[in-house]
PDB file of N, CA and C in Angstrom:
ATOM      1  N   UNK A   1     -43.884  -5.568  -5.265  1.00  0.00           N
ATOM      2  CA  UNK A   1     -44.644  -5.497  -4.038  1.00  0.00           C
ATOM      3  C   UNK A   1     -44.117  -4.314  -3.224  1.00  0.00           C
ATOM      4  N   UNK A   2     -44.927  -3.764  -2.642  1.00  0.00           N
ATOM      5  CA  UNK A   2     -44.487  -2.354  -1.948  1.00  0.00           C
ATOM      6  C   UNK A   2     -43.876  -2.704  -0.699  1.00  0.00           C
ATOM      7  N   UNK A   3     -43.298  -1.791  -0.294  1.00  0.00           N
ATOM      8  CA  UNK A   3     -42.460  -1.959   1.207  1.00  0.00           C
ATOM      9  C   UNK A   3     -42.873  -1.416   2.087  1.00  0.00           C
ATOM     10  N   UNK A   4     -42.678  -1.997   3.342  1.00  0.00           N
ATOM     11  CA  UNK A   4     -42.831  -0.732   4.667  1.00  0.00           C
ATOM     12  C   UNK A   4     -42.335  -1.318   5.776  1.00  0.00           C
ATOM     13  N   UNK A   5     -41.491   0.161   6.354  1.00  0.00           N
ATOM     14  CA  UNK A   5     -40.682  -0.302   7.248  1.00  0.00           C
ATOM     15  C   UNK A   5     -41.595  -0.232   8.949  1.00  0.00           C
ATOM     16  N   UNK A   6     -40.948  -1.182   9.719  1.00  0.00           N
ATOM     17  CA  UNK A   6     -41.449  -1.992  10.796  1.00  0.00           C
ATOM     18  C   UNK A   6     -40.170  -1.470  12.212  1.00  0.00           C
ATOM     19  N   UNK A   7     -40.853  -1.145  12.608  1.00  0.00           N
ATOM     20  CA  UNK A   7     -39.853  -0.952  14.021  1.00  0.00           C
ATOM     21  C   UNK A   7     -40.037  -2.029  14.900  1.00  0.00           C
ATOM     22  N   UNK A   8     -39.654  -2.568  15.768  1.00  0.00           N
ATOM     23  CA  UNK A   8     -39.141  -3.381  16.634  1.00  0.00           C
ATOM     24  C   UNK A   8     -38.568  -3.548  17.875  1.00  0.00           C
ATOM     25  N   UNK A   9     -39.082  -3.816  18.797  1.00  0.00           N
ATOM     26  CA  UNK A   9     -38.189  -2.996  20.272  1.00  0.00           C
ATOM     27  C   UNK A   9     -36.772  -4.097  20.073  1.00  0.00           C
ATOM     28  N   UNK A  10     -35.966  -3.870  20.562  1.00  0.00           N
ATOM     29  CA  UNK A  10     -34.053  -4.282  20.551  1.00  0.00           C
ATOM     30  C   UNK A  10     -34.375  -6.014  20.650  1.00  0.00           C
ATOM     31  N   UNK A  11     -35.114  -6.409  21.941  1.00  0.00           N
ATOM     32  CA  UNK A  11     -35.074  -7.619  22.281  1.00  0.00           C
ATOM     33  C   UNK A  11     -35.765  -8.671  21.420  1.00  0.00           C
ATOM     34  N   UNK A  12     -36.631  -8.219  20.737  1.00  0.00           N
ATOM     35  CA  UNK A  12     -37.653  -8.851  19.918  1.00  0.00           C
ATOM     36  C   UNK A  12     -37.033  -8.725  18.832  1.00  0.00           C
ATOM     37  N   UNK A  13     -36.171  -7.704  18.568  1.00  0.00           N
ATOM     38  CA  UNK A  13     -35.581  -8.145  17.513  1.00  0.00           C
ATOM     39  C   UNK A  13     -34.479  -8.566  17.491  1.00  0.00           C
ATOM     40  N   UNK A  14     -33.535  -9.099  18.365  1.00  0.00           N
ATOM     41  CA  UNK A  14     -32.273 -10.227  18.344  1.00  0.00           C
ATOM     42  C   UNK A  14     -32.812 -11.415  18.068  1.00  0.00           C
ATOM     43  N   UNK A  15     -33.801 -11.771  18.992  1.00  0.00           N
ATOM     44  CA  UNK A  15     -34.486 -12.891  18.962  1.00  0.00           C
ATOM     45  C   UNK A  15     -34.961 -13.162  17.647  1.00  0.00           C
ATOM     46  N   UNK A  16     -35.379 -12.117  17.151  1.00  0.00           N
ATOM     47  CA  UNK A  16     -36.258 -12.434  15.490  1.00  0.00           C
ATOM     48  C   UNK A  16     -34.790 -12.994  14.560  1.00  0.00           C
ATOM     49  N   UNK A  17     -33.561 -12.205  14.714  1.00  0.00           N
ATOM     50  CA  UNK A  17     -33.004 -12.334  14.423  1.00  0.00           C
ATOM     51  C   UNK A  17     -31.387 -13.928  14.483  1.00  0.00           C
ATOM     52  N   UNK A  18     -32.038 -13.959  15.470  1.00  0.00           N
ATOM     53  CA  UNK A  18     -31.556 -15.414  15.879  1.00  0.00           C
ATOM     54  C   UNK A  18     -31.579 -16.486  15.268  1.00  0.00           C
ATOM     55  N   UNK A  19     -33.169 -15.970  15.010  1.00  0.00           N
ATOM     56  CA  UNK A  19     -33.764 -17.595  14.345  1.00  0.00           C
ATOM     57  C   UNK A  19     -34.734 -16.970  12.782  1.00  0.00           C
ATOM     58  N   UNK A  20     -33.564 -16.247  12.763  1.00  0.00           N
ATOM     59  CA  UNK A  20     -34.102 -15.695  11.138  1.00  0.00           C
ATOM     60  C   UNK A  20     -34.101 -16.853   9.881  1.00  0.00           C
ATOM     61  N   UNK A  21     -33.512 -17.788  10.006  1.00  0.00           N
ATOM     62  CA  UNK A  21     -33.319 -18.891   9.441  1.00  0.00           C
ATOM     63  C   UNK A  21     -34.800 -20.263   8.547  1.00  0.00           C
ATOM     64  N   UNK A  22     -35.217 -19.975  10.723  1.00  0.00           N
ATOM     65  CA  UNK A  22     -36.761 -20.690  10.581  1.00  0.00           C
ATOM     66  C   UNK A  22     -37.262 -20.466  10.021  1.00  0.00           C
ATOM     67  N   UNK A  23     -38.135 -18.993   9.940  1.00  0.00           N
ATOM     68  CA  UNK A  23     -39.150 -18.761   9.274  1.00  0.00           C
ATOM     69  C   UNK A  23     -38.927 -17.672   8.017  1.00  0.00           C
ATOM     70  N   UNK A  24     -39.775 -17.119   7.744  1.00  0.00           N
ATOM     71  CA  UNK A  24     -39.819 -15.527   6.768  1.00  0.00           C
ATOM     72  C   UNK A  24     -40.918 -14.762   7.851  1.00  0.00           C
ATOM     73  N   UNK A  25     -40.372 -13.971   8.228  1.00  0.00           N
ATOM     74  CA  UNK A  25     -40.596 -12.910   8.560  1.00  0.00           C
ATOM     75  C   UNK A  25     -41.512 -12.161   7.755  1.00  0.00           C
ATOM     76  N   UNK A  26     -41.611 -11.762   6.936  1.00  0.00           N
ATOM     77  CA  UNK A  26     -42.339 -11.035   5.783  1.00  0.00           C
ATOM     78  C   UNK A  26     -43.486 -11.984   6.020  1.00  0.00           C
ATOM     79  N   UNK A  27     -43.575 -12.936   5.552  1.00  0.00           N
ATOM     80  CA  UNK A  27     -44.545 -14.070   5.525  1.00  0.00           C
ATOM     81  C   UNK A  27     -45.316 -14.022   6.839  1.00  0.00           C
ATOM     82  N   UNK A  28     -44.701 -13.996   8.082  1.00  0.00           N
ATOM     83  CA  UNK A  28     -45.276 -14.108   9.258  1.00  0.00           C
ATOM     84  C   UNK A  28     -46.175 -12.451   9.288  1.00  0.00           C
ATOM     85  N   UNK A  29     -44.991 -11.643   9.236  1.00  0.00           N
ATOM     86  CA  UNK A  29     -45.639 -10.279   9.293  1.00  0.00           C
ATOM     87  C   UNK A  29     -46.854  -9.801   8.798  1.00  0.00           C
ATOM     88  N   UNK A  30     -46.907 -10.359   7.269  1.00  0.00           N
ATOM     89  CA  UNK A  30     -48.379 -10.442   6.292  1.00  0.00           C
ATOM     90  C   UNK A  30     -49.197 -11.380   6.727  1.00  0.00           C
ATOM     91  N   UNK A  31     -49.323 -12.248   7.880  1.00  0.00           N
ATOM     92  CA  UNK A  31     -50.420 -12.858   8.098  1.00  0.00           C
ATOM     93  C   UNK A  31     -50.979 -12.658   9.524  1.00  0.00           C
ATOM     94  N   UNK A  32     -49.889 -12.206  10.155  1.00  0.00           N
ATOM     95  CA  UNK A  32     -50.476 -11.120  11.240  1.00  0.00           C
ATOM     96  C   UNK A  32     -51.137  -9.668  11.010  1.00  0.00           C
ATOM     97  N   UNK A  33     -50.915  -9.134   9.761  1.00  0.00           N
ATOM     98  CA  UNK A  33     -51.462  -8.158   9.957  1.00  0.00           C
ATOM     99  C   UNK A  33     -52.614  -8.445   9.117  1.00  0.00           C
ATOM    100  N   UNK A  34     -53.038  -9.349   8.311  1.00  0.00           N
ATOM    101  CA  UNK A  34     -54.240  -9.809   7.826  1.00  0.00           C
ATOM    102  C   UNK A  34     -55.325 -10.250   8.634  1.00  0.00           C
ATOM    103  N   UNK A  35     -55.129 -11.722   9.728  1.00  0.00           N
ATOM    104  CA  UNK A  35     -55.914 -11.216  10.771  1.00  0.00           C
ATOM    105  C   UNK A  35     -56.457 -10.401  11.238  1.00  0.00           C
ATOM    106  N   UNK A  36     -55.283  -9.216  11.923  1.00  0.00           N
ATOM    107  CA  UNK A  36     -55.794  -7.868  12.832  1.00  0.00           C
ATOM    108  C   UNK A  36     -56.743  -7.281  11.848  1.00  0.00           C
ATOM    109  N   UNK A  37     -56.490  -6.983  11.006  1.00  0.00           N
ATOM    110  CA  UNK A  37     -57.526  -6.401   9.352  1.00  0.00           C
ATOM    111  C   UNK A  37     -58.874  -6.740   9.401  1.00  0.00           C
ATOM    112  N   UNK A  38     -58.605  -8.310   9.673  1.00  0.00           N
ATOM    113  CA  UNK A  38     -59.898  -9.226   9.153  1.00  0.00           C
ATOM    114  C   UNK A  38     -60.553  -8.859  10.517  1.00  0.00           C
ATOM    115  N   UNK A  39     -59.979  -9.266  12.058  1.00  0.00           N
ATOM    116  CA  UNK A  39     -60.705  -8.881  12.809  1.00  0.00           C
ATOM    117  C   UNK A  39     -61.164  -7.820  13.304  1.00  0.00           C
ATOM    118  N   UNK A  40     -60.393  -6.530  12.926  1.00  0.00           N
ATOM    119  CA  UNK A  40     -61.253  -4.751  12.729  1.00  0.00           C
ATOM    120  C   UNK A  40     -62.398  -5.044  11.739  1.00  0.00           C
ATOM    121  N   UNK A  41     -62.017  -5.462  10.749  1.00  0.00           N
ATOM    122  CA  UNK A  41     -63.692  -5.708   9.313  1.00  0.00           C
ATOM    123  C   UNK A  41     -64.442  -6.394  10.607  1.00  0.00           C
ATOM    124  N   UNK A  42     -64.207  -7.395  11.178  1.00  0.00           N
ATOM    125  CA  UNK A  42     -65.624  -8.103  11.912  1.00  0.00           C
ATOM    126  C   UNK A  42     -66.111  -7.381  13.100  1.00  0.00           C
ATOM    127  N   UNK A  43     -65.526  -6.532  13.535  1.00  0.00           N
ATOM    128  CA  UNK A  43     -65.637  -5.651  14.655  1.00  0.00           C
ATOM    129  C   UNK A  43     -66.222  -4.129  14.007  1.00  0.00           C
ATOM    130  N   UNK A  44     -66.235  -3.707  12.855  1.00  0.00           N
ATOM    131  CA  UNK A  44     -66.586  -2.764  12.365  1.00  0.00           C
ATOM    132  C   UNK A  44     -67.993  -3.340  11.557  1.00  0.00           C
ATOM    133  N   UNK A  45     -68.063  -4.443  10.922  1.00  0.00           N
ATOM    134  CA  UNK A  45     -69.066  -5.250  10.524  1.00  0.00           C
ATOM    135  C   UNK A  45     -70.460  -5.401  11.652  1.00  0.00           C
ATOM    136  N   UNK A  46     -70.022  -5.339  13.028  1.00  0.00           N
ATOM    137  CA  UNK A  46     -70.649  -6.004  14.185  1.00  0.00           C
ATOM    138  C   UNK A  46     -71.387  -4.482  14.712  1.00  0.00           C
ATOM    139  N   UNK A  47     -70.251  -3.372  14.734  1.00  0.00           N
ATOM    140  CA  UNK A  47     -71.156  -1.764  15.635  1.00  0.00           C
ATOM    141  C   UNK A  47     -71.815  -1.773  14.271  1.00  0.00           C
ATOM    142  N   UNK A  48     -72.031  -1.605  12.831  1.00  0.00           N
ATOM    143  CA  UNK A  48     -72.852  -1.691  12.035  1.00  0.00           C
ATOM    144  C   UNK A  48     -74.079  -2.043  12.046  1.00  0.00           C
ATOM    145  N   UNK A  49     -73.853  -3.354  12.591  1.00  0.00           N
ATOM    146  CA  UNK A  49     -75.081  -4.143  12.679  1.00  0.00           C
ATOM    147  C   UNK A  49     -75.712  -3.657  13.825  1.00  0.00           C
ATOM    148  N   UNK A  50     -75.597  -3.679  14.617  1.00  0.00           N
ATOM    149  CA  UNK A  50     -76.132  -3.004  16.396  1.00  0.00           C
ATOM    150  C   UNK A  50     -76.581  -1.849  15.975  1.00  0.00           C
ATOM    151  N   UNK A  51     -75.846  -0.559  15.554  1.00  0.00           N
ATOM    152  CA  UNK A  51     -76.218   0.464  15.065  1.00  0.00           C
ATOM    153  C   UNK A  51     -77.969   0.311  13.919  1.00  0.00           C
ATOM    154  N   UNK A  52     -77.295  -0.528  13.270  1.00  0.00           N
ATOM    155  CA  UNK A  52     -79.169  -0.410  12.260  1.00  0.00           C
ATOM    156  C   UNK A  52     -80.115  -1.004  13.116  1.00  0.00           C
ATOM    157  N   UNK A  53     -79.348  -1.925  13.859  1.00  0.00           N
ATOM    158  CA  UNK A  53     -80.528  -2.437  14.657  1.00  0.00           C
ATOM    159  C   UNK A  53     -81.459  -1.698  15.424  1.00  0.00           C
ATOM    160  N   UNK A  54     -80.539  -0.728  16.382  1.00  0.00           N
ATOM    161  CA  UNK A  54     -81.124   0.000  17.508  1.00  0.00           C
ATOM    162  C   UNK A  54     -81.521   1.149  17.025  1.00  0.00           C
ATOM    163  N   UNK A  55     -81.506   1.301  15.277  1.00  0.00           N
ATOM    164  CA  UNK A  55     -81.808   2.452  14.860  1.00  0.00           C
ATOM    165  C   UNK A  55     -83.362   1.978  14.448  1.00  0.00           C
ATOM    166  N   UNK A  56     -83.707   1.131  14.581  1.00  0.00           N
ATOM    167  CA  UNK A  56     -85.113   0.311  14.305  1.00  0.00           C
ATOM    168  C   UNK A  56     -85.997  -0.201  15.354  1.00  0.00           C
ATOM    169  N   UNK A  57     -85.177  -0.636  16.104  1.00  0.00           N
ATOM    170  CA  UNK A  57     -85.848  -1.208  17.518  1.00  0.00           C
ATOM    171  C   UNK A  57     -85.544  -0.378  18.582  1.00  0.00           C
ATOM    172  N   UNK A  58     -84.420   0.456  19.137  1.00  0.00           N
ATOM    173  CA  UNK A  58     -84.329   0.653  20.052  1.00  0.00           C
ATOM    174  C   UNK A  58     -83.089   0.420  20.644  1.00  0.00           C
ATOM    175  N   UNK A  59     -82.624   0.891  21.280  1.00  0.00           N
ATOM    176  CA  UNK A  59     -81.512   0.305  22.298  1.00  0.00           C
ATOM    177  C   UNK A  59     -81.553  -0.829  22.912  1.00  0.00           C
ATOM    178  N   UNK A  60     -80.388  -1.953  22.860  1.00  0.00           N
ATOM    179  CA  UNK A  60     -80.546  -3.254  23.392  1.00  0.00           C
ATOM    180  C   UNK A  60     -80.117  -3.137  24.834  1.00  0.00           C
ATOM    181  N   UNK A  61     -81.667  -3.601  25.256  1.00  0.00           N
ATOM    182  CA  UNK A  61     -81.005  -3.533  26.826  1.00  0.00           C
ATOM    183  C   UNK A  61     -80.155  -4.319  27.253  1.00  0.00           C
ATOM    184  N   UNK A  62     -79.918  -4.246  28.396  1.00  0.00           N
ATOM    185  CA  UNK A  62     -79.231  -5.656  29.579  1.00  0.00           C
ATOM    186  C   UNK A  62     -79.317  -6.954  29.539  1.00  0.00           C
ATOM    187  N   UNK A  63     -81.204  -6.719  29.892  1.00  0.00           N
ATOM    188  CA  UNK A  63     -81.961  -8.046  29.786  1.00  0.00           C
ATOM    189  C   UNK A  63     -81.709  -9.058  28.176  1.00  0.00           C
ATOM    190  N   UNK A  64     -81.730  -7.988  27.208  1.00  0.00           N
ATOM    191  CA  UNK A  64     -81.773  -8.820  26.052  1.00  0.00           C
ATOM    192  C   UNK A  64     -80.405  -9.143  25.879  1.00  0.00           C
ATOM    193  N   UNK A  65     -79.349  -8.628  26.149  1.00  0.00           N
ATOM    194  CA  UNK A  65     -78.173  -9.269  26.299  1.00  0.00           C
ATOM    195  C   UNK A  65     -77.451 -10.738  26.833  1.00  0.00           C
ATOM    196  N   UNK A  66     -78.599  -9.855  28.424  1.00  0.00           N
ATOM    197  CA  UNK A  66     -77.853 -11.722  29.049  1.00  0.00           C
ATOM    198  C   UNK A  66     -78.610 -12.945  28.554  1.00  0.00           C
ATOM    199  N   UNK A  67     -79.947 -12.846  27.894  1.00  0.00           N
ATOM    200  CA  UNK A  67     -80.828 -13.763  27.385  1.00  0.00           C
ATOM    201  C   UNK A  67     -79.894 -14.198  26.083  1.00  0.00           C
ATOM    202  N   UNK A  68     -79.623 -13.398  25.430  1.00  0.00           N
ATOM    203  CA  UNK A  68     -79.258 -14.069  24.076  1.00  0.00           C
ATOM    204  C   UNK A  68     -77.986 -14.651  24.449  1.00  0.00           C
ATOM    205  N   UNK A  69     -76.829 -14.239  25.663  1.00  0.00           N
ATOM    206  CA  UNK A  69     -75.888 -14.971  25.990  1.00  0.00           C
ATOM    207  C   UNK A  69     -76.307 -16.383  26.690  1.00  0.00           C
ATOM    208  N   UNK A  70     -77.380 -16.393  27.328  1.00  0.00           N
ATOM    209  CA  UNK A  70     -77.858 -17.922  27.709  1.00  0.00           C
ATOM    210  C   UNK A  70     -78.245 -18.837  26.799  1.00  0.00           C
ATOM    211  N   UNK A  71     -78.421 -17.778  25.812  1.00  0.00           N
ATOM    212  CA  UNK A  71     -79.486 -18.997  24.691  1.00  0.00           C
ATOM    213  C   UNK A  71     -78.030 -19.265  23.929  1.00  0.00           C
ATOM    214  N   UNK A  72     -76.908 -18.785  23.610  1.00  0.00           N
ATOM    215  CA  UNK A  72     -75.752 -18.866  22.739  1.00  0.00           C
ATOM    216  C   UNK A  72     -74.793 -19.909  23.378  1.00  0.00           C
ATOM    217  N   UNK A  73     -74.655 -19.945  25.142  1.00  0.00           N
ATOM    218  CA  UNK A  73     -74.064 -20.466  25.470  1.00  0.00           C
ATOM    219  C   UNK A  73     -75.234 -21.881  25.677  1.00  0.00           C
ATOM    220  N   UNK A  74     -76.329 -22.023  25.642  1.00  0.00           N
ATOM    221  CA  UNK A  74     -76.661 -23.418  25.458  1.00  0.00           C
ATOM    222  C   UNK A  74     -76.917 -23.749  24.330  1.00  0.00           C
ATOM    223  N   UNK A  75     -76.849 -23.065  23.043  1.00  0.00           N
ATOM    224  CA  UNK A  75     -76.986 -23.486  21.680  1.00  0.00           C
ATOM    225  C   UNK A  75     -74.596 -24.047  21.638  1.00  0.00           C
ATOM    226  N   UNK A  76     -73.872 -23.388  22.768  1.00  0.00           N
ATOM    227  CA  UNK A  76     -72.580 -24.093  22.372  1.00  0.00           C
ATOM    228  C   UNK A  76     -72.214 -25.284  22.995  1.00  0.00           C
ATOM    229  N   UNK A  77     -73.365 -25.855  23.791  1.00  0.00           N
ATOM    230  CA  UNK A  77     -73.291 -26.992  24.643  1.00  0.00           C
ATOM    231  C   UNK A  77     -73.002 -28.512  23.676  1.00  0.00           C
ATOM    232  N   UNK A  78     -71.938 -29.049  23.755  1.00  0.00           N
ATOM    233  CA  UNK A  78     -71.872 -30.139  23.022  1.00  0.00           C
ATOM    234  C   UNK A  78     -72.628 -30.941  23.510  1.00  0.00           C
ATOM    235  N   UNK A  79     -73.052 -32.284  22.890  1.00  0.00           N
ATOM    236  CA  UNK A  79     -74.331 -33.103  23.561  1.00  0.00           C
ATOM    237  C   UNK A  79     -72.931 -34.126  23.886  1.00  0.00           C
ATOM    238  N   UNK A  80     -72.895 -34.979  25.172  1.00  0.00           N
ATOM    239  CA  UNK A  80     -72.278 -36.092  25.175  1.00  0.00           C
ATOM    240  C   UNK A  80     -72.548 -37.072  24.583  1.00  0.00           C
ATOM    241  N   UNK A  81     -71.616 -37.828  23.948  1.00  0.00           N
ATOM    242  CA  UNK A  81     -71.929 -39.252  23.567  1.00  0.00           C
ATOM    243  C   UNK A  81     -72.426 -40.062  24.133  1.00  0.00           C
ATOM    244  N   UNK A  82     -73.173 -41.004  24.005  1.00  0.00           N
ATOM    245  CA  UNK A  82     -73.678 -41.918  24.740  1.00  0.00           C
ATOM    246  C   UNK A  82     -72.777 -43.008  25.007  1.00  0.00           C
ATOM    247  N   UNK A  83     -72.296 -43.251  25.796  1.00  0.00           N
ATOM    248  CA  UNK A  83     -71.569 -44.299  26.460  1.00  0.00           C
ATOM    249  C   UNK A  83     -72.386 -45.298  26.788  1.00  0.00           C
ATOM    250  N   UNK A  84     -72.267 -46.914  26.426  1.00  0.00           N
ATOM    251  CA  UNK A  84     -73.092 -48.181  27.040  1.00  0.00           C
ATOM    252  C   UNK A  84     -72.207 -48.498  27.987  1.00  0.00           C
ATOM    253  N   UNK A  85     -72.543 -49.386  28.812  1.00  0.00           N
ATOM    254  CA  UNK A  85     -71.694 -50.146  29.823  1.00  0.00           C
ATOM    255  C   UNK A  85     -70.746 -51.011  29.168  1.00  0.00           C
ATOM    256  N   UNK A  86     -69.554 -50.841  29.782  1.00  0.00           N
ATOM    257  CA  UNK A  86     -68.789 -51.889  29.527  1.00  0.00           C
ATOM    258  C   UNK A  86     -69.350 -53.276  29.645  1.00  0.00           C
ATOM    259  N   UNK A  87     -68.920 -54.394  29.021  1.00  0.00           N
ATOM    260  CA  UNK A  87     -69.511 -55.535  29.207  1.00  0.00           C
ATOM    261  C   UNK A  87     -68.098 -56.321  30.179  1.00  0.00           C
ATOM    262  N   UNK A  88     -68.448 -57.139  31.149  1.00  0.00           N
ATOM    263  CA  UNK A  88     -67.485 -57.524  31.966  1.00  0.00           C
ATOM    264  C   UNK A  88     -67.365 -58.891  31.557  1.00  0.00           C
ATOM    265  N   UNK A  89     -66.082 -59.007  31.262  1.00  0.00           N
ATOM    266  CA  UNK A  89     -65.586 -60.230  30.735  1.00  0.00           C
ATOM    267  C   UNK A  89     -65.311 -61.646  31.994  1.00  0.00           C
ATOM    268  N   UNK A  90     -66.431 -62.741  31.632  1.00  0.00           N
ATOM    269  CA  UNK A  90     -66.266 -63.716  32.644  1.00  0.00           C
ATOM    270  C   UNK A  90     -64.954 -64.495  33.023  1.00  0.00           C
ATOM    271  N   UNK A  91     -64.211 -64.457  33.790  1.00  0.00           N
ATOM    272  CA  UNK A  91     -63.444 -64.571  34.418  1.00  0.00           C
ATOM    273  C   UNK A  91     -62.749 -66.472  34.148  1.00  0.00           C
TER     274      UNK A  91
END
């Protein structure tokens, strides 16, 4: 497996070093930088998409922005459960 070296400001790394014990480092390091990866691909995936879009339709205005944020944030609305009344126990 290939190597590469990692700098560290002093404090972050006593501390890493403290509790070098807990974890792997390497391990932590490779799944932080897989994330950041994964979330540049979805962020580079996303001006892609906008880009063909507005290369077809047009520039997305304002309006169509805050609409599709209303319709997204009530398509994330959980429905409440239905709660019955407690039944009150006769005394």
């Amino acid at each position: 497996m290939p190597k590469m070296q990692v700098y560290l400001p002093a404090e972050l790394y006593e501390r890493v070093k403290a509790r070098g014990d807990a974890f792997n480092v390497s391990s932590v390091l490779q799944r932080a930088l897989e994330e950041t990866l994964e979330e540049l691909d979805r962020r580079e995936a996303l001006d892609a998409a906008i880009r063909a879009y507005e290369s077809e339709h047009g520039r997305i205005s304002a309006k169509e922005v805050a609409m599709q944020e209303a319709a997204d944030r009530a398509a994330a609305r959980r429905p409440r459960l239905h709660r019955g009344r407690r039944k009150r126990r006769a005394a």
